[in-house]
N, C-alpha and C. Protein backbone atom coordinates (compact mmCIF):
# COMPACT_ATOMS: atom_id res chain seq x y z
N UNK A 1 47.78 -51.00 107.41
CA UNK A 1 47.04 -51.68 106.38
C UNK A 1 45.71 -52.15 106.98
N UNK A 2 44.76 -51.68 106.35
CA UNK A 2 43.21 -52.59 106.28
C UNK A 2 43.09 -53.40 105.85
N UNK A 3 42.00 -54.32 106.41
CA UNK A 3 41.59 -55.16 105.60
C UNK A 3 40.69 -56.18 106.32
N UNK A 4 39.78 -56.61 105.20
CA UNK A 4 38.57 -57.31 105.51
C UNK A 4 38.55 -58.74 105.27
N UNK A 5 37.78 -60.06 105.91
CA UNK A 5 38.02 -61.34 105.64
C UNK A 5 36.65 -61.65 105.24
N UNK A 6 36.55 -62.67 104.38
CA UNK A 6 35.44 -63.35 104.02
C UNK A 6 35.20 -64.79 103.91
N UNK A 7 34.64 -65.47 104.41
CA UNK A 7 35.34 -67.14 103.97
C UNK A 7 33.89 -67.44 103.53
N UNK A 8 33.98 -68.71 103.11
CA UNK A 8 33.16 -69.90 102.84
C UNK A 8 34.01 -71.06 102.57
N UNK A 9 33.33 -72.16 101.95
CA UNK A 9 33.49 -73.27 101.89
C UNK A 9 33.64 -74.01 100.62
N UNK A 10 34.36 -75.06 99.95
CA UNK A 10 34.24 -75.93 99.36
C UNK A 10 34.76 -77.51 98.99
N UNK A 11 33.95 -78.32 98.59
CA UNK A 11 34.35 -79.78 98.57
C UNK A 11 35.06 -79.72 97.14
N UNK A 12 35.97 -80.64 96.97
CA UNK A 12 36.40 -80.79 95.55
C UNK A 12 37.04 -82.73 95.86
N UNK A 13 37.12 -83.39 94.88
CA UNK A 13 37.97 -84.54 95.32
C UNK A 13 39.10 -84.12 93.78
N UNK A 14 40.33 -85.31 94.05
CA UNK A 14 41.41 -85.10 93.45
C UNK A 14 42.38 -85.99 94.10
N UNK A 15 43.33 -86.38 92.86
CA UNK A 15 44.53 -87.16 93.33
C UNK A 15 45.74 -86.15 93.32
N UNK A 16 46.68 -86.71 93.68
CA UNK A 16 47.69 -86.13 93.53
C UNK A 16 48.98 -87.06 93.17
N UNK A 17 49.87 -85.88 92.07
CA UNK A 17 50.91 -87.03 91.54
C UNK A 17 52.49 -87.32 92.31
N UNK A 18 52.97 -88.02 92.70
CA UNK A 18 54.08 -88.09 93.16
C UNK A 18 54.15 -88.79 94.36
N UNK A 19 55.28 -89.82 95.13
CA UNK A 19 55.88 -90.26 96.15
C UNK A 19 55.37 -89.76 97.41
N UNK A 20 56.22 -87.84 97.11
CA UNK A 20 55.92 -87.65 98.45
C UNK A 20 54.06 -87.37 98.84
N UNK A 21 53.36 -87.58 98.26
CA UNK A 21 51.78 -87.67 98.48
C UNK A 21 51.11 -89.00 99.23
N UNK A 22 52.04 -89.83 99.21
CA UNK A 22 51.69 -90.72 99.69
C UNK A 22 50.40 -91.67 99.52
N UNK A 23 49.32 -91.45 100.20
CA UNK A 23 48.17 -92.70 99.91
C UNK A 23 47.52 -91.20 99.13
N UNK A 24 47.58 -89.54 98.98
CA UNK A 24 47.02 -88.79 98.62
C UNK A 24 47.28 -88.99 96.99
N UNK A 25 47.98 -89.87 96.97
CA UNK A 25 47.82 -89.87 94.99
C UNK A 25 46.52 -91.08 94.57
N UNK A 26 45.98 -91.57 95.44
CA UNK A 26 44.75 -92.08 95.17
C UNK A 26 43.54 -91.23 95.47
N UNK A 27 42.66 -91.16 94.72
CA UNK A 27 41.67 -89.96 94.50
C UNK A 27 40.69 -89.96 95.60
N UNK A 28 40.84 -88.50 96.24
CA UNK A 28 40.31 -88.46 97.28
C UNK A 28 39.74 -87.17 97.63
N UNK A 29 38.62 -87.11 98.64
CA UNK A 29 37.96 -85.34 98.72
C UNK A 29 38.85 -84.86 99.43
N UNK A 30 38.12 -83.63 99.69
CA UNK A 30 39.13 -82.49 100.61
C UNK A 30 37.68 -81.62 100.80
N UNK A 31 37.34 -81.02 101.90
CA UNK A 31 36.74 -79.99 102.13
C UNK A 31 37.65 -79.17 102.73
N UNK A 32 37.59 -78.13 101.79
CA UNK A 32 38.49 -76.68 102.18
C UNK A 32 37.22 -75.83 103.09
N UNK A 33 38.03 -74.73 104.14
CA UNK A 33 37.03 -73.66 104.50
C UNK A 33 38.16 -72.76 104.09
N UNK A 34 37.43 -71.58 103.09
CA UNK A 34 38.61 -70.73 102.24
C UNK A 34 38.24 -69.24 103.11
N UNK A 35 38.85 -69.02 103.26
CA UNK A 35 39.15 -67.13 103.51
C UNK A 35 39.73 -66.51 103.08
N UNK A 36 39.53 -65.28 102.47
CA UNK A 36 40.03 -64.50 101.19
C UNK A 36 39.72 -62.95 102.31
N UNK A 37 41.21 -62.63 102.01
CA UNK A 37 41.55 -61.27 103.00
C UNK A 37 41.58 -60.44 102.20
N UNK A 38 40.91 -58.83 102.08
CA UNK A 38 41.04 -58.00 101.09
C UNK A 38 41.57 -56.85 102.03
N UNK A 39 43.02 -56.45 101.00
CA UNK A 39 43.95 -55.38 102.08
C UNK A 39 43.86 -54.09 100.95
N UNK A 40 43.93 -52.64 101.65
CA UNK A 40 44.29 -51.85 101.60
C UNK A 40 45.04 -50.93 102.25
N UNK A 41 45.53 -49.85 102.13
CA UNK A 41 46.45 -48.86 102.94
C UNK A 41 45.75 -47.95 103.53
N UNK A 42 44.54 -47.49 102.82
CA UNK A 42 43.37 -46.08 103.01
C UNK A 42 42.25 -46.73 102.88
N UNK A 43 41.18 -46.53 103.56
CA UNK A 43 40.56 -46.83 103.21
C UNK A 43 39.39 -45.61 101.96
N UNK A 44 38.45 -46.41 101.62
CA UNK A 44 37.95 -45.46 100.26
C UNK A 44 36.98 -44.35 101.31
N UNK A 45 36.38 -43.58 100.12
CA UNK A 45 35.48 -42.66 100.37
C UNK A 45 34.46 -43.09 101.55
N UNK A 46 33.43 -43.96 101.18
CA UNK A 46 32.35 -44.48 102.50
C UNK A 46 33.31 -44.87 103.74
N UNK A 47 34.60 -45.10 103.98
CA UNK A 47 35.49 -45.93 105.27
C UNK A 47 35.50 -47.42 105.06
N UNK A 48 35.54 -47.55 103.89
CA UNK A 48 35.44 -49.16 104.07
C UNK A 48 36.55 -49.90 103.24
N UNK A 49 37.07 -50.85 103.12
CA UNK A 49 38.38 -51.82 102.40
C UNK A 49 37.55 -52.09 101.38
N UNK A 50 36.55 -53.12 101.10
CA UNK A 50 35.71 -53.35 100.00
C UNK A 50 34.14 -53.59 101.18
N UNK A 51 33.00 -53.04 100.41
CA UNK A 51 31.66 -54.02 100.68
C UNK A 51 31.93 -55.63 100.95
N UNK A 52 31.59 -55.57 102.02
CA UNK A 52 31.53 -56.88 102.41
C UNK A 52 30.62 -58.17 101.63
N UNK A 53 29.59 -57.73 101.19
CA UNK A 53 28.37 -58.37 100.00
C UNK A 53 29.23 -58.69 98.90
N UNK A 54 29.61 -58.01 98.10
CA UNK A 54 30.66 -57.61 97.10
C UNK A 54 31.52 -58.56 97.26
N UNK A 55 32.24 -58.81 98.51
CA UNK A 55 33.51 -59.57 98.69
C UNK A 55 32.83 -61.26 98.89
N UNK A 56 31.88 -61.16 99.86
CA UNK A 56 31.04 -62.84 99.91
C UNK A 56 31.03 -63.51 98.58
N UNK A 57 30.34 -62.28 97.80
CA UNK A 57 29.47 -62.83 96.47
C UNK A 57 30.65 -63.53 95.38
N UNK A 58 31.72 -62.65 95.72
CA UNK A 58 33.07 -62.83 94.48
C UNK A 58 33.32 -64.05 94.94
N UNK A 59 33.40 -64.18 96.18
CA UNK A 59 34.55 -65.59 96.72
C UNK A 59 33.57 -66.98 96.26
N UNK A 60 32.21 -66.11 96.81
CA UNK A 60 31.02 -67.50 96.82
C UNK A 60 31.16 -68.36 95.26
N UNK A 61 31.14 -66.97 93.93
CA UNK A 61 30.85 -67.27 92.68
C UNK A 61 32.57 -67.91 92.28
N UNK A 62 33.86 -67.58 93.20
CA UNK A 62 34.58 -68.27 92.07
C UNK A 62 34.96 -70.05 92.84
N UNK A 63 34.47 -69.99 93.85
CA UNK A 63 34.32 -71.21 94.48
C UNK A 63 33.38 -71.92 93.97
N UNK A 64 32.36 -71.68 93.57
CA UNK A 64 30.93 -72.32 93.16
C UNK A 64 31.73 -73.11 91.46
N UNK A 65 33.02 -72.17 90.96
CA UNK A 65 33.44 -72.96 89.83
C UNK A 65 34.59 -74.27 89.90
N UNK A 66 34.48 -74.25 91.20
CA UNK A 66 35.77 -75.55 91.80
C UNK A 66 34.21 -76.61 92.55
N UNK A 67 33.19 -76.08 93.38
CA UNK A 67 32.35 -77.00 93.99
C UNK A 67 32.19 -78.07 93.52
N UNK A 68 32.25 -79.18 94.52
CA UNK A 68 31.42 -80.76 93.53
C UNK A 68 32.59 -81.08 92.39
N UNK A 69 33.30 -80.74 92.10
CA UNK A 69 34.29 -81.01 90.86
C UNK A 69 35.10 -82.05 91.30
N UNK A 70 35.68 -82.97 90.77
CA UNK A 70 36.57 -83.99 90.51
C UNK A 70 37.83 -83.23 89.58
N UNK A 71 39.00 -82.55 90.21
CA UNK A 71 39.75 -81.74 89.89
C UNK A 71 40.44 -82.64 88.68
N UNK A 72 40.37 -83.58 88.99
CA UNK A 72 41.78 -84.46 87.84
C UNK A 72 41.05 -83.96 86.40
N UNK A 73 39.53 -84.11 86.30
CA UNK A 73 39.26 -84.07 85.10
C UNK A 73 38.77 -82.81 84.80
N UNK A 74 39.21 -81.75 84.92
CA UNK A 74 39.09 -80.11 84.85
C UNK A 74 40.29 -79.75 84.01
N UNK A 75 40.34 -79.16 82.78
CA UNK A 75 41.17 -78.89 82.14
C UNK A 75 42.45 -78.16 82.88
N UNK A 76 41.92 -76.93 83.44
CA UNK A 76 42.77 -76.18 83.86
C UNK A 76 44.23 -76.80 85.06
N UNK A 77 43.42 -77.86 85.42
CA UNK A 77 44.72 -78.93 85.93
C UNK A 77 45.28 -79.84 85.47
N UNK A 78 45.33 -80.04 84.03
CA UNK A 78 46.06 -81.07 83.78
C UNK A 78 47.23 -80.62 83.41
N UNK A 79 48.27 -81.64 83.79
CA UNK A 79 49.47 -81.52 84.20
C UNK A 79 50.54 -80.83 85.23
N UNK A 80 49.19 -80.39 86.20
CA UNK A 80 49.83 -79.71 87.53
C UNK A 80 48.82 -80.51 88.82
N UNK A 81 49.56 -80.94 90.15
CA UNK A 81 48.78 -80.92 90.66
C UNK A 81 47.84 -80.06 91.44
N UNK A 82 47.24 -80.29 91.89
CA UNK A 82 45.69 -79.42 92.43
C UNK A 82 46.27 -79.51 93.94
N UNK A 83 47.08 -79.14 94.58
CA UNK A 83 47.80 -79.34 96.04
C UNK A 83 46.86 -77.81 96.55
N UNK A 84 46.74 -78.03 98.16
CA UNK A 84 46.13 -77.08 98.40
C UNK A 84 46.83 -75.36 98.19
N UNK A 85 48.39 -75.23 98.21
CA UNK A 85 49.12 -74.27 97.10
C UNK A 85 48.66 -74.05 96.02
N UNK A 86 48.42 -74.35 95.22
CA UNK A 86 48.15 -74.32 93.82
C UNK A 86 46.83 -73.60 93.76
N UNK A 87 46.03 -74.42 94.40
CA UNK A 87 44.30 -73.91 95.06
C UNK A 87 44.41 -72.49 95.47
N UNK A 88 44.89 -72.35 96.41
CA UNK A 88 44.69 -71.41 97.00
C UNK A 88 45.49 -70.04 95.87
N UNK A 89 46.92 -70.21 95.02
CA UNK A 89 46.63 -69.48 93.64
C UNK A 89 45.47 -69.38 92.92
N UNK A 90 45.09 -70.46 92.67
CA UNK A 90 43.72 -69.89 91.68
C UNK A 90 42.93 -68.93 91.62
N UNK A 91 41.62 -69.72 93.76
CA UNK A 91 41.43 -68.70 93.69
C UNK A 91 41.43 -67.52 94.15
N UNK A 92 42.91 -67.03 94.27
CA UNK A 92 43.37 -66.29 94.85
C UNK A 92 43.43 -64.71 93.28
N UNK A 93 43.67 -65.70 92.06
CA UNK A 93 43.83 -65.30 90.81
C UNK A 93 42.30 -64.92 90.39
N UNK A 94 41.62 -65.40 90.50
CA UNK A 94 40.46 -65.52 90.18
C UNK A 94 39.23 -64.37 90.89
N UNK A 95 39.59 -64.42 92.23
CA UNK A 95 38.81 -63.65 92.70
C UNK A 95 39.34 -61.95 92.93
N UNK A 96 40.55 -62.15 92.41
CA UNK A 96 41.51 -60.64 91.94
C UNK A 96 40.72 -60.28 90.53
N UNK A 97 40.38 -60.76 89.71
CA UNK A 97 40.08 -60.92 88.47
C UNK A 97 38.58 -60.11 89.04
N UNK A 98 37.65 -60.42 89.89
CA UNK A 98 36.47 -60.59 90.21
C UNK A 98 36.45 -59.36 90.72
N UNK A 99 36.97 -59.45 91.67
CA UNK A 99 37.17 -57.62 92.21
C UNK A 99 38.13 -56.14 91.89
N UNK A 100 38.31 -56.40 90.13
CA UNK A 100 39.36 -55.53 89.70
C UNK A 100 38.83 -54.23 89.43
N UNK A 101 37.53 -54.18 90.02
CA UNK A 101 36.80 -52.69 89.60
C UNK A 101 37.42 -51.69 91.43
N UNK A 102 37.65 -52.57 92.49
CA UNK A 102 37.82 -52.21 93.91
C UNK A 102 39.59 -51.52 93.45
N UNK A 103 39.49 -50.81 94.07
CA UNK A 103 41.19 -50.15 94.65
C UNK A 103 41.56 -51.18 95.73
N UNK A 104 42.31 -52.06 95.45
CA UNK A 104 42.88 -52.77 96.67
C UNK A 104 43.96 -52.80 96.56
N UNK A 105 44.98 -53.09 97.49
CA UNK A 105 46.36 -52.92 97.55
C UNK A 105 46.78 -54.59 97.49
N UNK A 106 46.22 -55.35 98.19
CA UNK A 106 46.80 -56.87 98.55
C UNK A 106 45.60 -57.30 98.81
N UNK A 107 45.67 -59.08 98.00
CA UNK A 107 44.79 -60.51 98.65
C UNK A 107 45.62 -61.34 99.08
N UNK A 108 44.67 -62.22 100.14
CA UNK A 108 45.41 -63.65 100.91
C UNK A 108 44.31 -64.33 100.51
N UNK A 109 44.76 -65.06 100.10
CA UNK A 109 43.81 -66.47 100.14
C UNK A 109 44.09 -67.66 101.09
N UNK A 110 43.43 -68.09 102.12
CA UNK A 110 43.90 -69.42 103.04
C UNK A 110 42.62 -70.34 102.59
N UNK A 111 43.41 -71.32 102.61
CA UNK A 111 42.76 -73.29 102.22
C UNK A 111 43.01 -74.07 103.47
N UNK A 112 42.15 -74.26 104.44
CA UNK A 112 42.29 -74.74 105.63
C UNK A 112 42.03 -75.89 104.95
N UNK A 113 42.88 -77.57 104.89
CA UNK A 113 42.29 -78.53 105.21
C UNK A 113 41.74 -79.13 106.20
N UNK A 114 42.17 -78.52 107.53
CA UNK A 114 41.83 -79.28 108.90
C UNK A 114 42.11 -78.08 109.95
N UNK A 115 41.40 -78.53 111.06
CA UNK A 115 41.78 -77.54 111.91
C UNK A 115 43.52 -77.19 112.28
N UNK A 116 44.59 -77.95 111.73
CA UNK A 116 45.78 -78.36 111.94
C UNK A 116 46.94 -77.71 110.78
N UNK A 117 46.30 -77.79 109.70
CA UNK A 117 46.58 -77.90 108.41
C UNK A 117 46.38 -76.67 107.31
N UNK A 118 46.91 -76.11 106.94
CA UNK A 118 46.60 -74.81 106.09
C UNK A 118 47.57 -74.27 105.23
N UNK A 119 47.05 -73.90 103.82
CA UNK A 119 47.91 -72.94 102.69
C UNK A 119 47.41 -71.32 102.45
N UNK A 120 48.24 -70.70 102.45
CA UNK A 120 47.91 -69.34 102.04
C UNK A 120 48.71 -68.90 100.31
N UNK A 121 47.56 -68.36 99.58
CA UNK A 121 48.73 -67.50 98.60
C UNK A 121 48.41 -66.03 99.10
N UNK A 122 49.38 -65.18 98.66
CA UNK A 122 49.51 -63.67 98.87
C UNK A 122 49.85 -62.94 97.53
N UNK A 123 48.97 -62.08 97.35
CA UNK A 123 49.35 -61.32 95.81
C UNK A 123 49.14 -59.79 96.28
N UNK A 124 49.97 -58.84 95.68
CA UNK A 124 49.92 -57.64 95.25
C UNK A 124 48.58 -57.39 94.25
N UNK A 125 48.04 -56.26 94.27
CA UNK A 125 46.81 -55.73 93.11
C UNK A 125 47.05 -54.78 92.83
């Protein structure tokens, strides 16, 4: 399997609901550094998994729709929390959505909160 990584960055703040969250159910930021892995089996015609430009630009534009946001009051989360799991579905969903013109076989999405700390989702395409 191939495959290419791309990351960037984003701030979002957000609470979270429940016990085990601890002081995190009082509303608070998070800067994620996200990396979004694009897998294939073959690669295409030119030798490549996807354009790398192509892959920046997707991740940059579906991050740019979480940037600066205060998650609690974003429709698409109410009644779930915004845990860095959940995140890393989105836009893991989102940037599949973005690159559905590419032949790809598999995405990872990772949500580093800290150098210590990290979520991945994994999807089939």
């Amino acid at each position: 399997m191939f495959s290419v990584t791309v990351r960037d960055h984003m701030m979002i703040a957000h609470s979270l609901r429940g016990d085990v969250f601890g002081p995190a159910q009082r509303l608070h930021g998070a800067t994620y550094v996200v990396d979004a892995t694009f897998r294939r089996a073959a690669l295409d015609a030119d030798g490549i998994v996807i354009d790398i430009g192509i892959a920046t630009e997707a991740l940059h534009d579906v991050l740019g729709e979480l940037n600066y946001r205060n998650l609690d009051d974003a429709p698409e989360f109410a009644g779930i929390n915004s845990s860095t799991e959940v995140l890393a579905r989105i836009v893991a969903d989102r940037l599949a959505e973005r690159v559905r013109h590419v032949a790809l076989d598999g995405l990872v999405v990772t949500l580093r909160e800290s150098h210590v700390a990290w979520a991945s989702y994994e999807r089939v395409l």
